[in-house]
C-alpha atoms as a PDB file:
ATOM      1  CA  UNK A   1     -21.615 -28.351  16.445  1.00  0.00           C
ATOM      2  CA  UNK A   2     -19.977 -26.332  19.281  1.00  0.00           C
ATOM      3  CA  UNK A   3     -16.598 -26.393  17.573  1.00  0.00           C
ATOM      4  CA  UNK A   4     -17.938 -25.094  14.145  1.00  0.00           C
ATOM      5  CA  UNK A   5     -19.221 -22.619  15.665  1.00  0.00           C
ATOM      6  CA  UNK A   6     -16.409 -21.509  17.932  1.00  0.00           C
ATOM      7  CA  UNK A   7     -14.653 -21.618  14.467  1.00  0.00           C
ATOM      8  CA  UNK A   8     -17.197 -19.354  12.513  1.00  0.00           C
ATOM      9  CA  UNK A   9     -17.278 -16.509  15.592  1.00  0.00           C
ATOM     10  CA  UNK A  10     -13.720 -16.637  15.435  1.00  0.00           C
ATOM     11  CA  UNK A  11     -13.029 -16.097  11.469  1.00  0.00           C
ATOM     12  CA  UNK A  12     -15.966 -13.485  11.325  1.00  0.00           C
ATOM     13  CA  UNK A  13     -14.080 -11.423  14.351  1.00  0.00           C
ATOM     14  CA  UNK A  14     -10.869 -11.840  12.482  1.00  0.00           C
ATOM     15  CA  UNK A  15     -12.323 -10.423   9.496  1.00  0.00           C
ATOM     16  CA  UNK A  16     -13.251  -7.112  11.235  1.00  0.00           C
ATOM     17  CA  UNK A  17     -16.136  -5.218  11.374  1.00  0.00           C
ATOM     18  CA  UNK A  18     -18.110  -4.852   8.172  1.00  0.00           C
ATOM     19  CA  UNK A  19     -17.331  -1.194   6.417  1.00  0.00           C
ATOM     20  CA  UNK A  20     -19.919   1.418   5.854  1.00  0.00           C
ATOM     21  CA  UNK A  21     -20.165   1.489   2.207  1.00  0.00           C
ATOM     22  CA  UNK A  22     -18.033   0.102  -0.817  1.00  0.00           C
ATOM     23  CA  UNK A  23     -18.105   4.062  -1.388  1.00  0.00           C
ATOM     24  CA  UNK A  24     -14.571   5.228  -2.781  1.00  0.00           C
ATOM     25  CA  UNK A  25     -13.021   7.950  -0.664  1.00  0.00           C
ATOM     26  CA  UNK A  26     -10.329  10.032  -2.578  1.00  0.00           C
ATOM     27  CA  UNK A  27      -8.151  11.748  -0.487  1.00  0.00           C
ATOM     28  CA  UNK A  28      -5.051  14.909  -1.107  1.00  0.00           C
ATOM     29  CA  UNK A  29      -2.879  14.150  -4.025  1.00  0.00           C
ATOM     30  CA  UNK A  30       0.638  14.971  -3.624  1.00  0.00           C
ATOM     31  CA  UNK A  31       3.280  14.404  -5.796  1.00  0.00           C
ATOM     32  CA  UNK A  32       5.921  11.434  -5.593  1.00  0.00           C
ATOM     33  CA  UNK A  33       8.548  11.283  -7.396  1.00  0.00           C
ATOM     34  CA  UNK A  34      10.617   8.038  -7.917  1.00  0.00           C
ATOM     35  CA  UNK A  35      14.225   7.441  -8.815  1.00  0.00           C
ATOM     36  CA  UNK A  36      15.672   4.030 -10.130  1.00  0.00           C
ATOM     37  CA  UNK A  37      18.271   3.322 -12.592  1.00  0.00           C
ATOM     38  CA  UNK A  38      15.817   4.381 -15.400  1.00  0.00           C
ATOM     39  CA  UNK A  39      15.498   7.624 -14.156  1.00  0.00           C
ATOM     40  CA  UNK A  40      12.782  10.178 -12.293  1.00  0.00           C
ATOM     41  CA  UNK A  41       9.474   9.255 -12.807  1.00  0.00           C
ATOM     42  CA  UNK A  42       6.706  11.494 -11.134  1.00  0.00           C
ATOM     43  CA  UNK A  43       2.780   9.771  -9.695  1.00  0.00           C
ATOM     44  CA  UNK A  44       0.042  11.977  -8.674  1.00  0.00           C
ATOM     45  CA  UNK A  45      -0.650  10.181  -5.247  1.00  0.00           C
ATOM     46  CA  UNK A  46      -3.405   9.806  -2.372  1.00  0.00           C
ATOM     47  CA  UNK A  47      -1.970  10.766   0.779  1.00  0.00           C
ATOM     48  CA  UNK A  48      -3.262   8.599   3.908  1.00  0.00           C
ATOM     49  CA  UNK A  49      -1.878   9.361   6.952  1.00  0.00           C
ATOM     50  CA  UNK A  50      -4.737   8.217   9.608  1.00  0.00           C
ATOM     51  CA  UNK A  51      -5.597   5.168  11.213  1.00  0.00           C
ATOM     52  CA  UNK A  52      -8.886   5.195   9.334  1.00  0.00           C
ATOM     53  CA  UNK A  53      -7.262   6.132   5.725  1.00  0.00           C
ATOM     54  CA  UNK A  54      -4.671   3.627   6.139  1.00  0.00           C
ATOM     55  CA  UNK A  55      -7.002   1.133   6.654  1.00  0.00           C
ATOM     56  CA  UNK A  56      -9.725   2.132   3.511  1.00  0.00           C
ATOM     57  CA  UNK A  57      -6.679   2.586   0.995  1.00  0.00           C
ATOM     58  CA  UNK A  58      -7.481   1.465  -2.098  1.00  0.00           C
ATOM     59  CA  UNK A  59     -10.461  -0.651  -1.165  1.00  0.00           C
ATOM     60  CA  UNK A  60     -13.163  -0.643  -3.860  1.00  0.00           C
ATOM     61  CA  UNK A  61     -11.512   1.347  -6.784  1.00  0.00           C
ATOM     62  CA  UNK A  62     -12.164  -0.247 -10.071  1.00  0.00           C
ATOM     63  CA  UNK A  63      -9.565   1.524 -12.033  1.00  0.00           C
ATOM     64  CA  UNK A  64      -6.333   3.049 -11.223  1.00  0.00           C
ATOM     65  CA  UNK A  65      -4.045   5.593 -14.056  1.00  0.00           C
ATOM     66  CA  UNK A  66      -0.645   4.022 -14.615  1.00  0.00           C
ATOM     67  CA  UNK A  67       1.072   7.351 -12.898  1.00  0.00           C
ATOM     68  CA  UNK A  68      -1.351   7.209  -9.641  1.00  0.00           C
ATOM     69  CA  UNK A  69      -0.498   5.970  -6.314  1.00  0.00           C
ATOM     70  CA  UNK A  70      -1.005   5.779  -2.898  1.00  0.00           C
ATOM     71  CA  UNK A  71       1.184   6.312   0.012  1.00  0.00           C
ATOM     72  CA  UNK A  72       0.513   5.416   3.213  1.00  0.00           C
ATOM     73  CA  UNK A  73       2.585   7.143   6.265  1.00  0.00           C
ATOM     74  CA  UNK A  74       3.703   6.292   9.813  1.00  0.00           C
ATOM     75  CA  UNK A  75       5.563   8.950  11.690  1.00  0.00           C
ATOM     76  CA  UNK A  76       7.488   6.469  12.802  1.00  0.00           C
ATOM     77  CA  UNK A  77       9.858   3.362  11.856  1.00  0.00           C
ATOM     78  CA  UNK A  78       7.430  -0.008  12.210  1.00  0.00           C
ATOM     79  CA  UNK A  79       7.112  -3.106  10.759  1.00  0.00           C
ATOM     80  CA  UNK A  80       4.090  -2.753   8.368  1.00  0.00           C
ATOM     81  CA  UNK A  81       1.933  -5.437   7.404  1.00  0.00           C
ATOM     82  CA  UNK A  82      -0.766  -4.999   4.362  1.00  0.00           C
ATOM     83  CA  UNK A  83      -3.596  -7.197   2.822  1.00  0.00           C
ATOM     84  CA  UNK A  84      -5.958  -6.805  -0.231  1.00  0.00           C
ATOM     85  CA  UNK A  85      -9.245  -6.927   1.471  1.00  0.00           C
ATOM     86  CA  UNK A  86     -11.756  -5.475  -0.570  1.00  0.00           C
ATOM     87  CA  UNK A  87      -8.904  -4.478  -3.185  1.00  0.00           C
ATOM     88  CA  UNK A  88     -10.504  -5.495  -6.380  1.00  0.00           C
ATOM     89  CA  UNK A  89      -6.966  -4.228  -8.165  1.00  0.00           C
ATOM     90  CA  UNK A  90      -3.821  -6.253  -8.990  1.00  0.00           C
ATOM     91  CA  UNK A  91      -0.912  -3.797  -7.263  1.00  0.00           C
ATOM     92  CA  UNK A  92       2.663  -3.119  -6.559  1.00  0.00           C
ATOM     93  CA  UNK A  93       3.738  -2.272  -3.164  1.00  0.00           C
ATOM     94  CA  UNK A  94       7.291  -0.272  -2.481  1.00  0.00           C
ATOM     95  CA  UNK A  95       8.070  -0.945   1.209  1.00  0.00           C
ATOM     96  CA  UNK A  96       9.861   2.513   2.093  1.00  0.00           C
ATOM     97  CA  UNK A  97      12.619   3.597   4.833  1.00  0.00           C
ATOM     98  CA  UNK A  98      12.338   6.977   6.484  1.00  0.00           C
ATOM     99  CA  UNK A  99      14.849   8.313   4.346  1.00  0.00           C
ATOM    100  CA  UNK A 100      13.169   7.620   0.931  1.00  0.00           C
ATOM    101  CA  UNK A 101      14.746   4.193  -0.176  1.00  0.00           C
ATOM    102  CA  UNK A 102      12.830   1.303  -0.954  1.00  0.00           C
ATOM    103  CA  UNK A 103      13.501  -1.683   0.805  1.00  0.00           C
ATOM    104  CA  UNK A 104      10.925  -4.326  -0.731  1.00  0.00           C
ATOM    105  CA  UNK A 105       8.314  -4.548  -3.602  1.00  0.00           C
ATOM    106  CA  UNK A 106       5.608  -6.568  -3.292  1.00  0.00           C
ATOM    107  CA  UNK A 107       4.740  -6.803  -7.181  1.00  0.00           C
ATOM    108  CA  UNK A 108       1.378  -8.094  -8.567  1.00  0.00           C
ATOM    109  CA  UNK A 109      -0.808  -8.622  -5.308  1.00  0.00           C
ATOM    110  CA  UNK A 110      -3.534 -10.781  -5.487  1.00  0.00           C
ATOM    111  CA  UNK A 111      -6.629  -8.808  -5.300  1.00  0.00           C
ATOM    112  CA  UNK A 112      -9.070  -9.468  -2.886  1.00  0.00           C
ATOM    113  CA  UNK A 113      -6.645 -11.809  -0.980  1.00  0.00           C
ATOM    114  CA  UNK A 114      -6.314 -11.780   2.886  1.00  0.00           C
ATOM    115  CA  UNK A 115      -2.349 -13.268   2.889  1.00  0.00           C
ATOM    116  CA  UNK A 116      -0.322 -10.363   4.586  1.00  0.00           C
ATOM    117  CA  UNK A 117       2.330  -9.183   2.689  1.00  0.00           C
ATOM    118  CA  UNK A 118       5.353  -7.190   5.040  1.00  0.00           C
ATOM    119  CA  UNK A 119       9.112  -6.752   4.250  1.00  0.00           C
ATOM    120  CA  UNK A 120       9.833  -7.890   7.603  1.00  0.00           C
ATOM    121  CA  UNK A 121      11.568  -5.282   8.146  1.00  0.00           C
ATOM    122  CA  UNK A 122      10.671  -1.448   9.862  1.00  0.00           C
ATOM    123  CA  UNK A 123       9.504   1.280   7.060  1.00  0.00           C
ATOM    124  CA  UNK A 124       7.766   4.302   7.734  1.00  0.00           C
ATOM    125  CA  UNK A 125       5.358   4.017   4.213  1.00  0.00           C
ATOM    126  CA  UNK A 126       4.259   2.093   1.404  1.00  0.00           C
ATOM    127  CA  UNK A 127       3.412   3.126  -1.790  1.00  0.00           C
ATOM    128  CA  UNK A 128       0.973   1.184  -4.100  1.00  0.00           C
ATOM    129  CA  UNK A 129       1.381   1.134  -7.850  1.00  0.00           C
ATOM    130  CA  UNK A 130      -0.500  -0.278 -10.552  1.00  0.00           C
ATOM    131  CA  UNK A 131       0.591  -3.849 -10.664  1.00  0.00           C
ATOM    132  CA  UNK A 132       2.916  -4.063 -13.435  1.00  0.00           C
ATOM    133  CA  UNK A 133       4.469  -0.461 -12.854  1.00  0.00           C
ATOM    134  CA  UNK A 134       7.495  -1.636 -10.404  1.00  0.00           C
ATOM    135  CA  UNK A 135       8.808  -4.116 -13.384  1.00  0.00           C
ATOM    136  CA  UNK A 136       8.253  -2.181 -16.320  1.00  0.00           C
ATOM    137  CA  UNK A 137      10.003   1.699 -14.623  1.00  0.00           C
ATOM    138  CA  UNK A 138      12.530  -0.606 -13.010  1.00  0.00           C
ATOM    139  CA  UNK A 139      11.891  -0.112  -9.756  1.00  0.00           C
ATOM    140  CA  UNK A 140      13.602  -2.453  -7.151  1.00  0.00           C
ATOM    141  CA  UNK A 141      14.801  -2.233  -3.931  1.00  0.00           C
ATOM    142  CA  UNK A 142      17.368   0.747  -3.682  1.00  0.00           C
ATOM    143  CA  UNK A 143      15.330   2.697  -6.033  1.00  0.00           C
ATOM    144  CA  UNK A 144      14.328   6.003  -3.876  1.00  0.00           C
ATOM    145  CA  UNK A 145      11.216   8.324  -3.495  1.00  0.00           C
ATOM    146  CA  UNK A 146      11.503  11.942  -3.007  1.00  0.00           C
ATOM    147  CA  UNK A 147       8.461  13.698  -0.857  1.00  0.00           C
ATOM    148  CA  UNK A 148       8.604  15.992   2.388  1.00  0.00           C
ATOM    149  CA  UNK A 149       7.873  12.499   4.284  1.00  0.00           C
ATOM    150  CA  UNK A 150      11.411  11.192   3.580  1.00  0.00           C
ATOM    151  CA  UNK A 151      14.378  12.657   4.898  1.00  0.00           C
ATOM    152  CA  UNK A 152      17.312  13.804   2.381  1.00  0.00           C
ATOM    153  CA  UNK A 153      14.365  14.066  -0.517  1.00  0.00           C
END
């Protein structure tokens, strides 16, 4: 009985603290624009840039246009892990270098899963698609993004 309940503390601290609300937080849209062999093609994108909007991204939306995105941003070069806690939405992730190129996509996530998906490899953003969007605009590692974030863009 001790041991199953060691084991229960342990996955509910693991799982975090329980969030506020299921509310959906929108946050500043920017443009993106990203470049693979098939050409330019620009997303109206959520900016997070904080611990805490990092952490909310997409939780809880419903519905997602085909040319929005988010992109999340570290000032500096790190090894990013994500997960699709409270993501109810399939998604492509870009895994992004500091000067714009992608280095990994993570194509249809499983929503609401908990496996961590990383390149392995330091990035200084990610950018979430609808899942689907990375195959069908062929975008693939080498394709680039242009924003301020990215240096050479």
């Amino acid at each position: 009985m001790r041991i199953l309940a060691s084991v229960l503390f342990s996955l509910l601290f693991l799982a975090g603290p329980p969030l506020a609300s299921e509310e959906v937080v929108r946050l500043p849209v920017e443009q993106v624009i990203v470049t693979s062999d098939r050409g330019d093609v620009a997303f109206a994108t959520e900016i997070a840039t904080s611990d805490e909007t990092r952490s909310r991204g997409l939780m809880f939306r419903r519905s997602m246009g085909e040319r929005d995105a988010m992109l999340f941003h570290w000032p500096t070069p790190r090894v990013v892990s994500m997960w699709m806690r409270n993501t109810y939405l399939s998604l492509d992730m870009l895994f992004v270098t500091a000067d714009g190129t992608v280095v990994h996509v993570q194509a249809d996530t499983v929503p609401q899963s908990l496996d961590v998906l990383s390149a392995g490899r330091d990035v200084t953003a990610v950018m979430e698609l609808v899942a689907g969007t990375a195959a069908k605009l062929g975008i693939r590692p080498g394709s680039r993004l242009k924003h301020r974030f990215f240096n050479g863009s």
